[in-house]
Protein backbone atom coordinates (compact mmCIF):
# COMPACT_ATOMS: atom_id res chain seq x y z
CA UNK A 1 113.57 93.09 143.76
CA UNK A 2 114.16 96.07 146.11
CA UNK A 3 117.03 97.01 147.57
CA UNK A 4 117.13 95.57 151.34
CA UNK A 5 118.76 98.32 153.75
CA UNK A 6 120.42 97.52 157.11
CA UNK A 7 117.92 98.30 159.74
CA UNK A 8 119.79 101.37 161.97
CA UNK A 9 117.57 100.19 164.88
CA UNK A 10 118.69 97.63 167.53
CA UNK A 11 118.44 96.43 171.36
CA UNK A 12 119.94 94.28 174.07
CA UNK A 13 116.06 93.86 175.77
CA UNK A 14 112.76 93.40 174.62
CA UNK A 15 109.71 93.89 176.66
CA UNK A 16 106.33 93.45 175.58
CA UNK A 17 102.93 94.82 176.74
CA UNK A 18 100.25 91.96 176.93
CA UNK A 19 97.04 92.44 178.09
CA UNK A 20 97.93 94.11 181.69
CA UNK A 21 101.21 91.71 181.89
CA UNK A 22 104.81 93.08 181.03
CA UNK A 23 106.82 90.40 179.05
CA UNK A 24 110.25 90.08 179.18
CA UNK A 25 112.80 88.70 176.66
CA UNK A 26 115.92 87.68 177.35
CA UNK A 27 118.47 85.04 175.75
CA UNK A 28 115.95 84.02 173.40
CA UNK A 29 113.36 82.62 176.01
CA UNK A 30 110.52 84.86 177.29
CA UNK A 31 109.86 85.51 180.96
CA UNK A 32 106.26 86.56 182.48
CA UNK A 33 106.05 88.20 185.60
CA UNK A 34 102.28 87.78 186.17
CA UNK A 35 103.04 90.06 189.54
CA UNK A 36 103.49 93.33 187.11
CA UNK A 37 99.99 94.37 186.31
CA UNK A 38 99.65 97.41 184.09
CA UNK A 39 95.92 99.42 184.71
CA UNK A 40 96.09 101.79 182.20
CA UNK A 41 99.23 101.37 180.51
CA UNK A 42 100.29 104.63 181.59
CA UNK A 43 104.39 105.70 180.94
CA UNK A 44 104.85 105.51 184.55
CA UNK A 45 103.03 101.98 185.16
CA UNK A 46 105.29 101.10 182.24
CA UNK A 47 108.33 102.55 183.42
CA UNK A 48 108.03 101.66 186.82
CA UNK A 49 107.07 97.57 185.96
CA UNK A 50 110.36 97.55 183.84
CA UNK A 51 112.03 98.83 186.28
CA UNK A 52 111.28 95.66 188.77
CA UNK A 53 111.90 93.88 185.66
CA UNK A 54 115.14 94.44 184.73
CA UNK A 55 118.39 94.29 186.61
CA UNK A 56 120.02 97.65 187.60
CA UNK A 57 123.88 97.51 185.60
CA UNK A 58 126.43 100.31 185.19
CA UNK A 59 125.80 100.07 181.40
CA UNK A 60 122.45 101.14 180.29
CA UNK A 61 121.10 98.51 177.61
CA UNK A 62 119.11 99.67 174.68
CA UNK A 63 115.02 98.72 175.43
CA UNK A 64 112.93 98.35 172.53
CA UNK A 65 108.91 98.40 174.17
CA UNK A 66 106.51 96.60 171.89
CA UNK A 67 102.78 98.17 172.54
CA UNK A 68 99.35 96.38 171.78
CA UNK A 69 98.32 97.23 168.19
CA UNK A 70 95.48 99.75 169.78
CA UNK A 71 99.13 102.47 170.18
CA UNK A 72 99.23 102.70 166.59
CA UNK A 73 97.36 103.78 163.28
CA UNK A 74 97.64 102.19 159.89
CA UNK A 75 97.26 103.58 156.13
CA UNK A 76 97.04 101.75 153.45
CA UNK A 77 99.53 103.44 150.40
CA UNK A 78 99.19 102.95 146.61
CA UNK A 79 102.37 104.51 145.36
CA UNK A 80 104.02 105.20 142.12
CA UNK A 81 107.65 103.23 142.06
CA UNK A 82 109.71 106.34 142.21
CA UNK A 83 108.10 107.60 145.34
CA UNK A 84 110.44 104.91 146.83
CA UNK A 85 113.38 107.22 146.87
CA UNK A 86 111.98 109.16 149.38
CA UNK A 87 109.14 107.16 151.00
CA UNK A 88 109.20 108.80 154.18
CA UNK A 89 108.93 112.39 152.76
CA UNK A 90 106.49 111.33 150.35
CA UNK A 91 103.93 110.09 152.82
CA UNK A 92 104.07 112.55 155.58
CA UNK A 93 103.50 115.06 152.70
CA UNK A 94 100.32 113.20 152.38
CA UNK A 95 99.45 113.13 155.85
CA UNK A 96 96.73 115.69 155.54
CA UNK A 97 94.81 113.70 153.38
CA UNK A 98 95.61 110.13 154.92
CA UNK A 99 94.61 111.22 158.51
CA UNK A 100 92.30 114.42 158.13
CA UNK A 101 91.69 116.30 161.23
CA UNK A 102 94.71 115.44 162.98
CA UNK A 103 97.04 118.17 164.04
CA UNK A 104 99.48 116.49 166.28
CA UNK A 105 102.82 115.70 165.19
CA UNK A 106 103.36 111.88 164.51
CA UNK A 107 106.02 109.50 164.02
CA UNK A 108 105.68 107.26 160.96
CA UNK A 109 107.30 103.93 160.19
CA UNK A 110 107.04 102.54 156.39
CA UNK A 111 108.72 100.72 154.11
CA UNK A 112 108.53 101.45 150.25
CA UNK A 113 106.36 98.90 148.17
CA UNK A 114 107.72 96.68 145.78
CA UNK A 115 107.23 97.33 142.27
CA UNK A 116 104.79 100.09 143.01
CA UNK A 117 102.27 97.46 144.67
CA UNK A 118 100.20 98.51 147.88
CA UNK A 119 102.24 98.98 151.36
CA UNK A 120 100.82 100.17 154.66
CA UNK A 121 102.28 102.84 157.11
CA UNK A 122 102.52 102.71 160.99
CA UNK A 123 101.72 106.89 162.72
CA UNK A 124 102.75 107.05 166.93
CA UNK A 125 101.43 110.06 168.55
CA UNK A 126 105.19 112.35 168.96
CA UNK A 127 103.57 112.73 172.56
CA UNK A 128 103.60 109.38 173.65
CA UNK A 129 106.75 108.61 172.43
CA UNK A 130 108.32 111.21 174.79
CA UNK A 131 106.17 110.68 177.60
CA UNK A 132 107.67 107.38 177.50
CA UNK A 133 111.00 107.66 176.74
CA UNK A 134 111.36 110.62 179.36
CA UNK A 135 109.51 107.91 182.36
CA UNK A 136 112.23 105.45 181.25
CA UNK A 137 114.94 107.59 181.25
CA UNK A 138 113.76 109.24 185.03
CA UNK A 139 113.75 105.29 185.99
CA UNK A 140 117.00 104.55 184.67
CA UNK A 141 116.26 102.76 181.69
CA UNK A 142 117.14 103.63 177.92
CA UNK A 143 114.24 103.70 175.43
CA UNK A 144 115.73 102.91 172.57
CA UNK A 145 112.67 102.63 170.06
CA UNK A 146 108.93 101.39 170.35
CA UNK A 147 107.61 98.39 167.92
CA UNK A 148 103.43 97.17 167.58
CA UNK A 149 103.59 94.19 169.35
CA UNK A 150 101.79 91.99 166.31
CA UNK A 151 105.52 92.94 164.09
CA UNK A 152 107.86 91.51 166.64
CA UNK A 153 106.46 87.96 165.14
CA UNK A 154 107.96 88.71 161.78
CA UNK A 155 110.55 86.12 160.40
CA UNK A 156 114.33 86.48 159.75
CA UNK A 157 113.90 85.81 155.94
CA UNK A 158 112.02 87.52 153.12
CA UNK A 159 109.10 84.82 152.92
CA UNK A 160 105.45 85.73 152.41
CA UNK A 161 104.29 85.83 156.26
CA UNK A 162 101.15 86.43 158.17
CA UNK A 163 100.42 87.10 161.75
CA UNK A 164 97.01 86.85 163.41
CA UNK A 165 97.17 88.94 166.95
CA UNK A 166 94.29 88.43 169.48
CA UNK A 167 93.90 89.54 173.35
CA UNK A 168 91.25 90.54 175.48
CA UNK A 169 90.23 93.76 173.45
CA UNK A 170 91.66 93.75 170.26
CA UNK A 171 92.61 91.45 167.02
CA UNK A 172 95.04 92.46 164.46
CA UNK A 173 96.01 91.22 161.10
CA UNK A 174 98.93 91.61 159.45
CA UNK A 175 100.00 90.38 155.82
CA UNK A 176 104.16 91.16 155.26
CA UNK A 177 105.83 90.51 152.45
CA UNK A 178 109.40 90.99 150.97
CA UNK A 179 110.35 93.42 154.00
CA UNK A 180 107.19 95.31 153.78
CA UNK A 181 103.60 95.25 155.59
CA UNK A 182 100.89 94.93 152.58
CA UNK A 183 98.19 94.44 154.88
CA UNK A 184 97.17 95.68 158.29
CA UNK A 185 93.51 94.71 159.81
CA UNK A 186 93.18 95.78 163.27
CA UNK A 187 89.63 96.15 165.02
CA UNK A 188 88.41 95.68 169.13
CA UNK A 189 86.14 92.44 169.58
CA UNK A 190 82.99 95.32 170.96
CA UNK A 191 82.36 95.69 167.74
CA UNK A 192 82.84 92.13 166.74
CA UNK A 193 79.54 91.46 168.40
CA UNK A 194 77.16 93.01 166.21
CA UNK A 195 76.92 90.26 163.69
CA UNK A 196 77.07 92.49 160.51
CA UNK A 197 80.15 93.84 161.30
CA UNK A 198 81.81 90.44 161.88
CA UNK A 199 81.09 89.14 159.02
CA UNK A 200 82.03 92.15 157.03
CA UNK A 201 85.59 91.33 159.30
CA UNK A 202 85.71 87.54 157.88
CA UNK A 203 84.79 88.35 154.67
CA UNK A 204 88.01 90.67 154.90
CA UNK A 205 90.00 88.36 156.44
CA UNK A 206 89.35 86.22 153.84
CA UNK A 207 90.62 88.48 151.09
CA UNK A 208 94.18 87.47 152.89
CA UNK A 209 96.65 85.18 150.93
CA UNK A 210 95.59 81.71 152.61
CA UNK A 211 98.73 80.07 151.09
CA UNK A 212 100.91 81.64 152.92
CA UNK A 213 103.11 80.66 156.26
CA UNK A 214 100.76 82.06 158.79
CA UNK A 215 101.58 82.34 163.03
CA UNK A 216 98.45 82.85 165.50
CA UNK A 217 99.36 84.56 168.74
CA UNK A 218 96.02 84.41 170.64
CA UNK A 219 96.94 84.28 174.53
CA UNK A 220 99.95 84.61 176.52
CA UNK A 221 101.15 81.13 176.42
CA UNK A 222 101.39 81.73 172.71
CA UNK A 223 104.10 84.28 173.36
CA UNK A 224 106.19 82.21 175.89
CA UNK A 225 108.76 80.86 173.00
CA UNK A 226 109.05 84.55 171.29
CA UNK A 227 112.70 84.77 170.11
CA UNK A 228 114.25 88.19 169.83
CA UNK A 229 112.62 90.60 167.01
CA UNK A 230 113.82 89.92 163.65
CA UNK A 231 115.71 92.65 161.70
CA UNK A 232 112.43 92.90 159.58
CA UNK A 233 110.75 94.05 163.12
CA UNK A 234 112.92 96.65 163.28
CA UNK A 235 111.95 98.20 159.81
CA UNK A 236 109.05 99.59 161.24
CA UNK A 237 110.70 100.49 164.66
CA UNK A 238 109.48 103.93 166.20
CA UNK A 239 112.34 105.70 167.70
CA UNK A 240 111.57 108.64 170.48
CA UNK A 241 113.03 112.28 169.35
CA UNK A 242 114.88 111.78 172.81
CA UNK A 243 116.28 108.65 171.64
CA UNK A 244 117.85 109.61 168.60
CA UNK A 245 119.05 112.92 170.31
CA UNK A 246 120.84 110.98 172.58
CA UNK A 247 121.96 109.05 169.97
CA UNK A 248 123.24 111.32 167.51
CA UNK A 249 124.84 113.53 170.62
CA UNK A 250 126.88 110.23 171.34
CA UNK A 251 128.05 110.14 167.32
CA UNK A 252 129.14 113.66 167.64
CA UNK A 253 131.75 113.21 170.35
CA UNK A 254 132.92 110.11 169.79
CA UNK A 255 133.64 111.95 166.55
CA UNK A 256 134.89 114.79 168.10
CA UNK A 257 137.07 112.48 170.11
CA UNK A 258 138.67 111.05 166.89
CA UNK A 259 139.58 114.75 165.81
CA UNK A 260 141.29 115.56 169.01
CA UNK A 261 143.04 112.64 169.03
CA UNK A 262 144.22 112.69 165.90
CA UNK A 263 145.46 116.19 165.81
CA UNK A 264 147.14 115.38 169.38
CA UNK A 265 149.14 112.55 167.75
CA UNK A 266 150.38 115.00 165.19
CA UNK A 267 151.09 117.68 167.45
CA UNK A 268 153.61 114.95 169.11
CA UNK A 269 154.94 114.09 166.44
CA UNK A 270 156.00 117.96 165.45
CA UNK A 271 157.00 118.05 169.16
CA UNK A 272 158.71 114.17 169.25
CA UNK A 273 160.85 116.02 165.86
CA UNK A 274 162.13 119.00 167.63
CA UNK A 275 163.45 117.32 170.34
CA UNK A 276 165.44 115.25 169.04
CA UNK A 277 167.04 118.03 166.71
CA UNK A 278 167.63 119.67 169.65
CA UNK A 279 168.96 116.83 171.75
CA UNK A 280 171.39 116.05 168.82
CA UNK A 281 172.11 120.09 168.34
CA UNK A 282 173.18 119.67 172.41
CA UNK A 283 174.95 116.41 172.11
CA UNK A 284 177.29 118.31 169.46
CA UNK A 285 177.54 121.37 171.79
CA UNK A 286 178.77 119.10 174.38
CA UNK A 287 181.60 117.36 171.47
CA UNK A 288 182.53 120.39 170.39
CA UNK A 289 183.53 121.86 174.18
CA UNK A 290 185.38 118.40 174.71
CA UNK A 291 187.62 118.87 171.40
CA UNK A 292 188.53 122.31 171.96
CA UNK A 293 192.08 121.56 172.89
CA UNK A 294 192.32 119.98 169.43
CA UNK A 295 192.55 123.07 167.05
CA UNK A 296 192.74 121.26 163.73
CA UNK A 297 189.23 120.14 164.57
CA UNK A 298 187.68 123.46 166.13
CA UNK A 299 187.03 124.84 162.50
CA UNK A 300 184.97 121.43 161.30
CA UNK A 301 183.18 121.34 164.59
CA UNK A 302 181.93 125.07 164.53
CA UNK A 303 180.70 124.72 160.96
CA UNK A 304 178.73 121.63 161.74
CA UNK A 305 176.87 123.42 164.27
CA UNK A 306 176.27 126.21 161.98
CA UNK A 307 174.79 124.28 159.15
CA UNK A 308 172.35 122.49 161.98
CA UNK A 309 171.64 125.47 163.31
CA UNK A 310 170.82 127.12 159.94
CA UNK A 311 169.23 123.52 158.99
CA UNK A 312 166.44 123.80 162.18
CA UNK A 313 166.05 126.81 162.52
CA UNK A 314 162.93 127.06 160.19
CA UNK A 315 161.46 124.76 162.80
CA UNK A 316 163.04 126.55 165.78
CA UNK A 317 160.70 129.89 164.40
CA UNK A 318 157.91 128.91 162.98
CA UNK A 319 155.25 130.58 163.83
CA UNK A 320 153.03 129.39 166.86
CA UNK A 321 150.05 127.88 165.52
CA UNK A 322 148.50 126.55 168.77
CA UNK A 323 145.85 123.53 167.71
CA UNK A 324 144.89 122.67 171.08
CA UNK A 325 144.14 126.54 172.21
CA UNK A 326 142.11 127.18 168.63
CA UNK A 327 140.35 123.24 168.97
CA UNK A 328 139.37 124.49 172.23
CA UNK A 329 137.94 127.83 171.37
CA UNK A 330 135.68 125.76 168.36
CA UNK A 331 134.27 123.46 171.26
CA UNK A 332 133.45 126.48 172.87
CA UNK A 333 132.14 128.89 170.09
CA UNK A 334 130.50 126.21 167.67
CA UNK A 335 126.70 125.70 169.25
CA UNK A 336 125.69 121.53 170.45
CA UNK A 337 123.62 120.94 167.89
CA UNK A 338 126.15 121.79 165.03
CA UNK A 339 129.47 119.59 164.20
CA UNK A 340 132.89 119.90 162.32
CA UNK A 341 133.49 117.25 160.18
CA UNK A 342 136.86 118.34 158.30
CA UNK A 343 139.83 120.60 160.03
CA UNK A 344 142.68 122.04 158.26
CA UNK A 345 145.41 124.53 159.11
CA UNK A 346 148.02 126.26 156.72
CA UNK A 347 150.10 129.04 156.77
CA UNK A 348 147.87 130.59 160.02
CA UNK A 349 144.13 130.22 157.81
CA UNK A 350 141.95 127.68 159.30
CA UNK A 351 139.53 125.94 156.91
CA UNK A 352 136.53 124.13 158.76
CA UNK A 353 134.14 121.96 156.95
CA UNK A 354 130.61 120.91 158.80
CA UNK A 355 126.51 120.28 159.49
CA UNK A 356 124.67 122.81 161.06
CA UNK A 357 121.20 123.67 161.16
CA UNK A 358 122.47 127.39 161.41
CA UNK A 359 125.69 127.99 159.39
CA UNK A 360 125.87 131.88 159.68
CA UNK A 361 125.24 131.85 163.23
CA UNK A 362 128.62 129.99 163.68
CA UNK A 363 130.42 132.91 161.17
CA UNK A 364 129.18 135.29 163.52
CA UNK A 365 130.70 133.41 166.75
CA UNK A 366 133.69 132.75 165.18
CA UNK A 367 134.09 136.55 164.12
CA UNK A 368 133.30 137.74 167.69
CA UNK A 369 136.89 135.98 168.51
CA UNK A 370 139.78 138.63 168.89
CA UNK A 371 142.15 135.70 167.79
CA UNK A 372 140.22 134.97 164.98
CA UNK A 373 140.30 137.33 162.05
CA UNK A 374 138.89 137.84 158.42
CA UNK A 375 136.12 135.39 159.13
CA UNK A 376 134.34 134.76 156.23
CA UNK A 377 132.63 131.69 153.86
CA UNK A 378 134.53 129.72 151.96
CA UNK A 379 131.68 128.09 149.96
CA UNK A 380 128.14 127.98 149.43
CA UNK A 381 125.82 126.58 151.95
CA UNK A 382 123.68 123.38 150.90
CA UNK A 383 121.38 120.94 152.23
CA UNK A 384 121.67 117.36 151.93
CA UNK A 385 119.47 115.09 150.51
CA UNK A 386 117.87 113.36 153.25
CA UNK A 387 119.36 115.91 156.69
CA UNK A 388 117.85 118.33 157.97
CA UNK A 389 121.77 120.44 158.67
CA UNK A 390 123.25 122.26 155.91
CA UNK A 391 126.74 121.56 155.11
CA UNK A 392 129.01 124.77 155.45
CA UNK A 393 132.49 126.35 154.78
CA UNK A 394 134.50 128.68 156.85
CA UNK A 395 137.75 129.85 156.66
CA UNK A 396 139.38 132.74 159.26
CA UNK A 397 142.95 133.70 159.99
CA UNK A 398 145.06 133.62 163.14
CA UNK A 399 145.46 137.00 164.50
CA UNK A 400 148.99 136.40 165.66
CA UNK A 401 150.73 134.82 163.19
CA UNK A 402 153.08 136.26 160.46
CA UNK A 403 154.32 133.82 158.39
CA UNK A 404 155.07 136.28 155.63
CA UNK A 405 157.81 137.77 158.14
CA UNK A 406 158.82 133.95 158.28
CA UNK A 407 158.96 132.70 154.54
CA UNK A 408 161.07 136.29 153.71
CA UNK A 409 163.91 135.54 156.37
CA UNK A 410 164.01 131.60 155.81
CA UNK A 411 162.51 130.65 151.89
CA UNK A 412 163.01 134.26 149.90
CA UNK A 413 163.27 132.71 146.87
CA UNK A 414 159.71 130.50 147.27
């Protein structure tokens, strides 16, 4: 049995293309708006129906678009069971040989086979996915990812499922088992008229497990009592580059947000310490200058204030390390597609852990600070299985700060 993941796709909305009718779902019961004719099924028809479509809220929702079957191409896959570590990789590397002739960039969606056994993979022009997502986003909408409209039928469980899709141009086939899409038969009903090709198509269509739970969506009364896409749907979800750019710039600073925060709260905490030494220092100041009429307690007093003053002052003088001034030259030298994901300070040497597509790029930033000194990498530079940053060390010095000045007056013996 393989492994199921948890999809990393979701959305508040769904909207589906139907002929030339937008579809909308929402709470579980689907909505046509027979008003909304699409032509040509252009990004801006599309944009601009969903626009009338949808309500216009503070809070962006995330869209998922599902397209007629026609938007996508399907391969059929007979992979060895170790190429499932790496499914995606694997089959893009065999792109060449699966598509020939085509030189645009795609987007694929696929799920690896069970047991080795056949499994078929979705390609989406990289073109159309932007020209969408970019319409959407001018209209105010979020394009969260794009699904074929035949997979948004696919049930909540793991049982053996098939889904016959017909409209006015097109039928599609689709055999899914065990989270994956065995068997994909799409064709237009032009050439369904000359009579050899049909029954090359039923003889094919009757190849397909008949014992299996099977749904027929063949007009758009068929689609009125659509729930929500399944989490299976979602498998084989097509997200826009500007989608997951959005998407991983919103991860970044609500990362980045945790940091600051953190290092804020610690910052007051130093700060909250001080104080109150101070405060109490003060307060015995004040008892002191009240008692000094009684000599037999002047001597007792002064020496108290001595030993505090000898006890704090390691935290009067140390050395100004200034987080939020060296957090805020990071933010400013460290490039937006590039992130910090571990911060440490001792002794004035910074130590920075992160992903970057361009690790020495960020060295020479950081050395170009004149608060910043002996810049340099504190470990080697690898890639990640399965990213496309490379993980990086740095570690640099603050310019103005002598602690070994500090440690000789206060700890000589350490």
């Amino acid at each position: 049995m393989k492994k199921r993941r948890n999809p990393i796709v979701s959305c508040d909305i769904c909207l589906i293309v139907y002929n030339s009718v937008l579809l909308h779902i929402e709470s579980q019961d689907i909505i046509a708006q027979p008003d909304e004719s699409l032509l040509k099924l252009t990004p801006s028809e599309l944009a601009e129906a969903a626009r009338r479509l949808l309500p216009v809220t503070t809070k962006r929702p995330k869209i998922a678009l599902a397209l007629p079957s026609d938007e996508f191409v399907a391969t059929s896959l007979q992979l060895p069971a170790v190429a499932a570590q790496n499914i995606k990789k694997v089959v893009n590397l065999q792109l060449p040989t699966l598509l020939p002739g085509i030189t645009e960039p795609l987007l694929l969606a696929v799920q690896a086979p069970i047991l080795g056994e056949q499994t078929t993979a979705l390609w989406m022009p990289v073109r159309r996915a932007n020209e969408l997502f970019k319409t959407f986003d001018e209209a105010g909408l979020f394009l969260n990812c794009i699904l074929p409209r035949s997979i948004i039928s696919l049930p909540s469980t793991s049982t053996p499922y098939r889904i016959y899709d017909e409209d006015e141009g097109t039928i599609t086939s689709i055999e899914w088992a065990d989270g994956v899409i065995q068997h994909w038969l799409h064709t237009t009903k032009l050439d369904c008229d000359n009579a050899e090709f049909y029954t090359q198509l039923e003889e094919t269509l009757a190849t397909f497990n008949a014992d299996i739970e099977q749904t027929k969506k063949t007009s758009i009364e068929d689609w009125e009592k659509q729930p929500m896409p399944s989490k299976h749907a979602y498998d084989y979800a097509f997200i826009p580059p500007g989608a997951a750019a959005h998407m991983a710039q919103a991860t970044k600073k609500k990362k980045q947000r945790y940091l600051i925060g953190a290092v804020v709260l610690f910052i007051a905490g130093i700060i909250g310490g001080i104080y109150f030494a101070l405060d109490y220092e003060q307060g015995l100041k004040q008892h002191l200058a009240e008692l000094k009429s009684r000599t037999d307690n002047i001597s007792r007093l002064r020496s108290e204030v001595g030993e505090i003053e000898e006890l704090i002052g390691p935290v009067k003088k140390f050395p100004s390390q200034n987080l939020v001034t060296i957090l805020e030259s990071l933010n400013t030298l460290i490039p937006k597609d590039s992130w910090i994901t571990s911060f440490n300070i001792e002794t004035g040497v910074v130590r920075l852990d992160g992903l970057s597509p361009n690790p020495t790029q960020i060295i020479e930033a950081l050395s170009k600070e004149p608060n910043f000194i002996e810049v340099k990498q504190s470990k080697d530079i690898v890639k990640n299985r399965g990213q496309s940053e490379l993980q990086f060390g740095i570690e640099f010095k603050l310019k103005d700060v002598n602690l070994a000045e500090y440690w000789l007056e206060y700890f000589p013996d350490r």
